[in-house]
Protein backbone atom coordinates (compact mmCIF):
# COMPACT_ATOMS: atom_id res chain seq x y z
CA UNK A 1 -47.12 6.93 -18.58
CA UNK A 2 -43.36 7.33 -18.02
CA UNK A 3 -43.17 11.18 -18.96
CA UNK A 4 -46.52 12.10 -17.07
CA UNK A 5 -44.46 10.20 -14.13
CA UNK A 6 -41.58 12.30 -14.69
CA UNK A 7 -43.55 15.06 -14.33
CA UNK A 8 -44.91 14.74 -11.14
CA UNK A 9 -43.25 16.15 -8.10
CA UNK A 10 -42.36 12.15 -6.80
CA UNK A 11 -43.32 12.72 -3.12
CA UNK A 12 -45.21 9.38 -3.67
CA UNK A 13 -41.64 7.75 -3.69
CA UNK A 14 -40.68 10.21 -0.63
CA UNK A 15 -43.24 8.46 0.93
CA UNK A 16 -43.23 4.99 -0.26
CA UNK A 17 -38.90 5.05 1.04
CA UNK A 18 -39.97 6.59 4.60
CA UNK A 19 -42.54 4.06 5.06
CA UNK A 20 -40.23 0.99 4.09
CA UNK A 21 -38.12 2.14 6.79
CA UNK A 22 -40.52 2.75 9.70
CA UNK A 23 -42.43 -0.85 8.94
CA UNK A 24 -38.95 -2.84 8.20
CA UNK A 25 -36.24 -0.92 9.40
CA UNK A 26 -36.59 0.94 12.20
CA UNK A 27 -38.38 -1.52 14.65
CA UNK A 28 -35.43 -3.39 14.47
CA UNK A 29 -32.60 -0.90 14.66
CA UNK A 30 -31.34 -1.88 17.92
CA UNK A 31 -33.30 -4.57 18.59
CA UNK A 32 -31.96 -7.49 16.38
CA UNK A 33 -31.91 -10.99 17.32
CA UNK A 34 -28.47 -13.06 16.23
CA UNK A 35 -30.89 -15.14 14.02
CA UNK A 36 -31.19 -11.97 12.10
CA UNK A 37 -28.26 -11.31 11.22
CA UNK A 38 -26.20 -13.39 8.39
CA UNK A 39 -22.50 -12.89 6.60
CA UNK A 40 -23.30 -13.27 3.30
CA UNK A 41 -19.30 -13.14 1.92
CA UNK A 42 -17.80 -13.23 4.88
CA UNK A 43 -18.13 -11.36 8.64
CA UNK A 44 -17.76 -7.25 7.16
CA UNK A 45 -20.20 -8.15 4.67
CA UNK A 46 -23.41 -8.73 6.46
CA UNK A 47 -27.07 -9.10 5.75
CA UNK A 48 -30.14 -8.72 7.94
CA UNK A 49 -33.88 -9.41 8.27
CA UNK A 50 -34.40 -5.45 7.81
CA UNK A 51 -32.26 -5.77 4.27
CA UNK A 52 -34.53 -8.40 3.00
CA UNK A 53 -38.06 -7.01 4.05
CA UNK A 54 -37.13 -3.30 3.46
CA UNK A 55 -36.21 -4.14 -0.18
CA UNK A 56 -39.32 -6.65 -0.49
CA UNK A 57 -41.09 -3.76 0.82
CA UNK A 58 -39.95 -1.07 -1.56
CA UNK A 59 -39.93 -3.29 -4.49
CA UNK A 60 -43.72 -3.89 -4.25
CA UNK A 61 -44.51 0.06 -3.42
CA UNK A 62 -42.25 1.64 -6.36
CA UNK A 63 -43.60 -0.88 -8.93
CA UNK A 64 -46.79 -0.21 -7.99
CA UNK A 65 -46.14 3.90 -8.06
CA UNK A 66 -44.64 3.03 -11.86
CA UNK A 67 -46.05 -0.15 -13.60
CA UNK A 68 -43.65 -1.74 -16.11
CA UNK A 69 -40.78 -0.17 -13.73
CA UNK A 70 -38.06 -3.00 -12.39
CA UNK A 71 -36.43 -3.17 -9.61
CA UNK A 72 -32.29 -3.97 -8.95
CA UNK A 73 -32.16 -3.99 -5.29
CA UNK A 74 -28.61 -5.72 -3.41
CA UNK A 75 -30.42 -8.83 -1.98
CA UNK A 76 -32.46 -9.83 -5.29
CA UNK A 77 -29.58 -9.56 -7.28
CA UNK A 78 -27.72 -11.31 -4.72
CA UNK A 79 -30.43 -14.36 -4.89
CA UNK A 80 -30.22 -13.70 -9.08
CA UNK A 81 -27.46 -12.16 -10.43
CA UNK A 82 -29.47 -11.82 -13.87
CA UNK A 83 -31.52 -9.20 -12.38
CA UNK A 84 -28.14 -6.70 -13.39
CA UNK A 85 -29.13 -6.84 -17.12
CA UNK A 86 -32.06 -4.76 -16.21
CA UNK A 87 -29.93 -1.69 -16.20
CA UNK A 88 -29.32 -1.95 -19.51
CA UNK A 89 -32.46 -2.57 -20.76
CA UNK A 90 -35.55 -0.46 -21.95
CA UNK A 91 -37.76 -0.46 -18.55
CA UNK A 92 -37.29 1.90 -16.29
CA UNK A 93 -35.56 0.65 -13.20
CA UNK A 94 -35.36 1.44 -9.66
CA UNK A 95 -31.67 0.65 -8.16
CA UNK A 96 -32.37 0.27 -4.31
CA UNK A 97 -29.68 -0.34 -1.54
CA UNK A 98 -32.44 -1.14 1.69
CA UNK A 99 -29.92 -0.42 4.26
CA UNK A 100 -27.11 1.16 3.02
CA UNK A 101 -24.22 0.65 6.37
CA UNK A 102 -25.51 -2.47 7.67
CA UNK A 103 -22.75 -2.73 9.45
CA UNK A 104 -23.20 0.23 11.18
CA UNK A 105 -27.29 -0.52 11.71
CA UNK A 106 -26.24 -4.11 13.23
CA UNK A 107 -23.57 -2.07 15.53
CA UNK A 108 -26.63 0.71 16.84
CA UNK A 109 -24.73 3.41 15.14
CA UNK A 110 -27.03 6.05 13.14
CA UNK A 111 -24.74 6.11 9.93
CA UNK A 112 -26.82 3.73 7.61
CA UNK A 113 -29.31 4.80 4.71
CA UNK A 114 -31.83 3.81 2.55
CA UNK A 115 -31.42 4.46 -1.35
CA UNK A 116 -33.44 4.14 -4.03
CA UNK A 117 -32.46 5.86 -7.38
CA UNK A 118 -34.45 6.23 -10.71
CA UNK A 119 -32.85 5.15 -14.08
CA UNK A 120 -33.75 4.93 -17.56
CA UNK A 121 -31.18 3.79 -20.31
CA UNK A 122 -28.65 4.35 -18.43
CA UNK A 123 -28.80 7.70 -17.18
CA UNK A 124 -29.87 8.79 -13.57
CA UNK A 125 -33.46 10.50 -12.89
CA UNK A 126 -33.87 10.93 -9.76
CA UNK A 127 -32.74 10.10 -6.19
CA UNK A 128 -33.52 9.19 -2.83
CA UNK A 129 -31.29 9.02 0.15
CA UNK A 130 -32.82 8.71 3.52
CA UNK A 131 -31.29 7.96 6.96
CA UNK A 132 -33.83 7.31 9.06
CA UNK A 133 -32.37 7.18 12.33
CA UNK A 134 -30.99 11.36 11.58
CA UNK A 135 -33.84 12.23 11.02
CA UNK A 136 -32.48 13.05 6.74
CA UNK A 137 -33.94 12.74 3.61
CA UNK A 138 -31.91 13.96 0.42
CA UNK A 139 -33.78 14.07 -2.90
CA UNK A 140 -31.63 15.46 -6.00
CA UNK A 141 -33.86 15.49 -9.28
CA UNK A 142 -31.79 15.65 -12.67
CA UNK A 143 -31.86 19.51 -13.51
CA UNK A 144 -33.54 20.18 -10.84
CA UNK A 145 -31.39 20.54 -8.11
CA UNK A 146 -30.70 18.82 -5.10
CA UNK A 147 -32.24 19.29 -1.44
CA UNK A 148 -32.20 18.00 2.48
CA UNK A 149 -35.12 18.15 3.82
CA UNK A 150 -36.80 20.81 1.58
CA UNK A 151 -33.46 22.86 1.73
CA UNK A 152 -31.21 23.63 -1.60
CA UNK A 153 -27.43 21.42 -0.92
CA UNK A 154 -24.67 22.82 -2.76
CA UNK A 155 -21.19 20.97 -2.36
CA UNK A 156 -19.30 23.81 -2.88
CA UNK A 157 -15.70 24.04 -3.00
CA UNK A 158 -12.76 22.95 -0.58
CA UNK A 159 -11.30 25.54 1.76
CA UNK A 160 -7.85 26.51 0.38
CA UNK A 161 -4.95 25.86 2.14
CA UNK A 162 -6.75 22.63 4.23
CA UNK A 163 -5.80 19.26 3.52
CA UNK A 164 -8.43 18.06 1.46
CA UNK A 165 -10.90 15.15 3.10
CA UNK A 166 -11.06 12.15 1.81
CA UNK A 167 -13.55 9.13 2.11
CA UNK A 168 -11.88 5.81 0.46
CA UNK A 169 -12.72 2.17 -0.13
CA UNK A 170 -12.15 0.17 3.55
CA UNK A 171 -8.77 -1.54 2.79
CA UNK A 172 -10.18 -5.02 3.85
CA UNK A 173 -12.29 -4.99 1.02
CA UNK A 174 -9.85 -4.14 -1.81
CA UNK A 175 -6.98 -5.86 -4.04
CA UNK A 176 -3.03 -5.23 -3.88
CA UNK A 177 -3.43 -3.15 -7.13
CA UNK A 178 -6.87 -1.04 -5.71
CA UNK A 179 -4.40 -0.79 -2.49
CA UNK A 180 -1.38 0.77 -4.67
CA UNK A 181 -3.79 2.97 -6.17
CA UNK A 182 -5.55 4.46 -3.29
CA UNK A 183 -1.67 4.77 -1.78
CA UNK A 184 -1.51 7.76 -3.85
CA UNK A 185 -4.16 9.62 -1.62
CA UNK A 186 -1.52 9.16 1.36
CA UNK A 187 0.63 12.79 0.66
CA UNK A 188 0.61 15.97 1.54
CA UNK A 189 -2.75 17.71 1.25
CA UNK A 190 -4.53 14.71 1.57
CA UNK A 191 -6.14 13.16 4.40
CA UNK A 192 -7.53 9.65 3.01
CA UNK A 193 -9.83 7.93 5.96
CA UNK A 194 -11.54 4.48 5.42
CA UNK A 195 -15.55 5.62 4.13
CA UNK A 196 -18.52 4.75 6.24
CA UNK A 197 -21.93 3.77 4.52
CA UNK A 198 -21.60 5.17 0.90
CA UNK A 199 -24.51 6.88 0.68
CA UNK A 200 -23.73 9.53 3.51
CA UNK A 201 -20.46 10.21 1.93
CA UNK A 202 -22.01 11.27 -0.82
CA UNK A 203 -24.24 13.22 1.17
CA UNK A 204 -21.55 14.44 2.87
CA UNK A 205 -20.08 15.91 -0.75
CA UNK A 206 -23.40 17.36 -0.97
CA UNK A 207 -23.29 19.36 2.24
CA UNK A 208 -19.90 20.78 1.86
CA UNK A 209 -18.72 18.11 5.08
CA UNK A 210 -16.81 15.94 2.85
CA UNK A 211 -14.32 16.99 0.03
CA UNK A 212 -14.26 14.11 -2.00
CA UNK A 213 -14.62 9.71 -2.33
CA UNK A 214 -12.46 7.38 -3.59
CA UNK A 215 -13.96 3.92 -4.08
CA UNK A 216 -13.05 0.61 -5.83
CA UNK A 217 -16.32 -1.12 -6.75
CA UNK A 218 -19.40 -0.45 -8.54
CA UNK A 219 -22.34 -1.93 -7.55
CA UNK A 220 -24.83 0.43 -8.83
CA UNK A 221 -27.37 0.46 -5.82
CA UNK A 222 -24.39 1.83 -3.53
CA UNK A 223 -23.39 4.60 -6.15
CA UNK A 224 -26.41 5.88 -8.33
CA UNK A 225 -28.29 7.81 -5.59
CA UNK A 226 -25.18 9.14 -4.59
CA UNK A 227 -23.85 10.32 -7.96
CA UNK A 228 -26.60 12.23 -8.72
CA UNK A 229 -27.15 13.66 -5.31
CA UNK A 230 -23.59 15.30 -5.80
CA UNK A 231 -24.12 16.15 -9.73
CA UNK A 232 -27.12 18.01 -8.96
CA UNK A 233 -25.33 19.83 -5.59
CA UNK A 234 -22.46 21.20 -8.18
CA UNK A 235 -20.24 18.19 -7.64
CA UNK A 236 -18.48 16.09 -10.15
CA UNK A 237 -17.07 12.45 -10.56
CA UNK A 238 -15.06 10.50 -12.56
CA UNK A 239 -13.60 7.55 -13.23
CA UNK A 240 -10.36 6.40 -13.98
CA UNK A 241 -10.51 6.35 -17.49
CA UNK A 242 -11.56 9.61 -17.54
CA UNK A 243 -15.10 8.85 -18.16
CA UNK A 244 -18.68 9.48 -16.52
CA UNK A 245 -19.53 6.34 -14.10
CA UNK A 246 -21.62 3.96 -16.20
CA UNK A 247 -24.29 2.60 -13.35
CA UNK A 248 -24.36 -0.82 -16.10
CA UNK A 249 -21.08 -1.51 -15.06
CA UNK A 250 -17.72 -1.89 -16.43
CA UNK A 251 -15.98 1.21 -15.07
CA UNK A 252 -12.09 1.92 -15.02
CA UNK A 253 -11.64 1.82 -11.47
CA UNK A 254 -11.09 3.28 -8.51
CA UNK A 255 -13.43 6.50 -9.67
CA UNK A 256 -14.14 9.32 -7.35
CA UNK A 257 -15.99 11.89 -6.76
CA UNK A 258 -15.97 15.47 -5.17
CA UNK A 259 -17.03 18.70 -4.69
CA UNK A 260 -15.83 20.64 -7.72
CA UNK A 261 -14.38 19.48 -10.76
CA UNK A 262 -11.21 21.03 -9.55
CA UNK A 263 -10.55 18.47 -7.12
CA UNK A 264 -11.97 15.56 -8.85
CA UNK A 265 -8.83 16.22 -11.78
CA UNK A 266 -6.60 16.54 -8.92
CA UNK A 267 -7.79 13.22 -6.67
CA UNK A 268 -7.92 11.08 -10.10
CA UNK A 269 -4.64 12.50 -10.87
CA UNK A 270 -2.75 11.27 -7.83
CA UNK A 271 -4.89 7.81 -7.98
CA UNK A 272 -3.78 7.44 -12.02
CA UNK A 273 -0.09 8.13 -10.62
CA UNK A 274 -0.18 5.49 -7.95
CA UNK A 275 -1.72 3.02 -9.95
């Protein structure tokens, strides 16, 4: 059942993440009430009504396009933290972010996604990243490529002689030591810049807009759509061991990621330096 699922072009889940987004998300972009919106850790990290039904939303759909499939989604595992040790089990799971940016939804801005990635022991399948209010929908499919909107995204690699661009972890949201790390991305031929949702920075990497990320935590649904997306567009990541971002957890950290491998031995250079 899992193979012959594999197998099939997935426009089902195309589907099933655009339709989560115009029944949950979109009526209320713009539109919420203060009753919908709640700090879950404190005021930057917000939640909303569209968070909770999108992800209700997608978990029924993408179970239902993969039986035995479970779902890791930000708000159930915030309601039950056990939900994590799916990731390493044997079902295949489907790591969803509902509204990736909520910040940036609950401000009107367009820079918020939807992501929904496809795992199986561990290693990334496939991915979906969709902003709905730009009109975008990325899809990367391992060895198979990665597209925008039916077109081929390759990353490419960072004009020569330009300061290379930088997406990093907001400093309100990191540690003295993730702070004296990411320091090291303040020289010459760097210009560091606090990231917006995660999942358009790694769309970013994919279009060639972006040069590379450097972030401090791992919560698999804001990383695993993303990490593929840029795999499959000829990017690279890393993390600060040295080794391939594990979506389980338990990652030397920061990690980063970037348009060529070039730059990602050069960006985890200067953070290994630092820290």
């Amino acid at each position: 059942m899992f193979d012959d699922f594999l197998a099939s072009d997935l426009s089902e889940v195309e589907q099933a993440v655009r339709a989560a987004a115009a029944a949950e998300i979109m009526p209320r972009y713009r539109q919420l009430a203060a009753h919908e919106i709640v700090e879950k850790k404190g005021p930057h990290d917000l939640v909303t009504t569209a968070d909770r039904q999108a992800e209700e939303h997608l978990t029924a759909s993408l179970t239902a396009l993969l039986p035995g499939s479970v779902v890791v989604g930000e708000e159930g595992v915030h309601a039950d933290p056990g939900l994590l040790e799916h990731l390493g089990g044997d079902a295949p799971v489907w790591i969803v972010d509902p509204v990736d940016g909520t910040r940036q939804f609950v401000h009107g801005d367009t820079g918020f996604a939807t992501l929904v990635a496809l795992a199986h022991h561990g290693e990334l399948l496939a991915s979906w990243t969709y902003a709905p209010a730009q009109d975008l929908m990325a899809v990367a499919r391992r060895g198979r490529g990665a597209f925008l909107n039916g077109e081929p995204l390759r990353a490419g690699a960072p004009e020569p002689g330009k300061p290379l661009e930088v997406a990093i972890s907001h400093y309100d949201f990191t540690t003295d030591l993730e702070k004296r790390a990411l320091a090291g991305l303040r020289t010459d031929g760097v210009a560091p810049r606090p990231c917006g949702s995660a999942g358009l920075e790694y769309l970013n990497i994919a279009r060639g807009r972006l040069d590379a990320i450097a972030f401090t935590w791992e919560n698999a649904w804001d990383h695993a759509a993303g990490l593929l997306l840029v795999a499959e567009a000829g990017g690279a990541s890393t993390t600060l061991s040295g080794e391939p971002f594990r979506i389980a957890g338990g990652n030397a950290l920061p990690f980063t990621a970037a348009r060529n491998e070039a730059t990602v031995r050069h960006i985890l250079g200067l953070l290994a330096a630092a820290g």
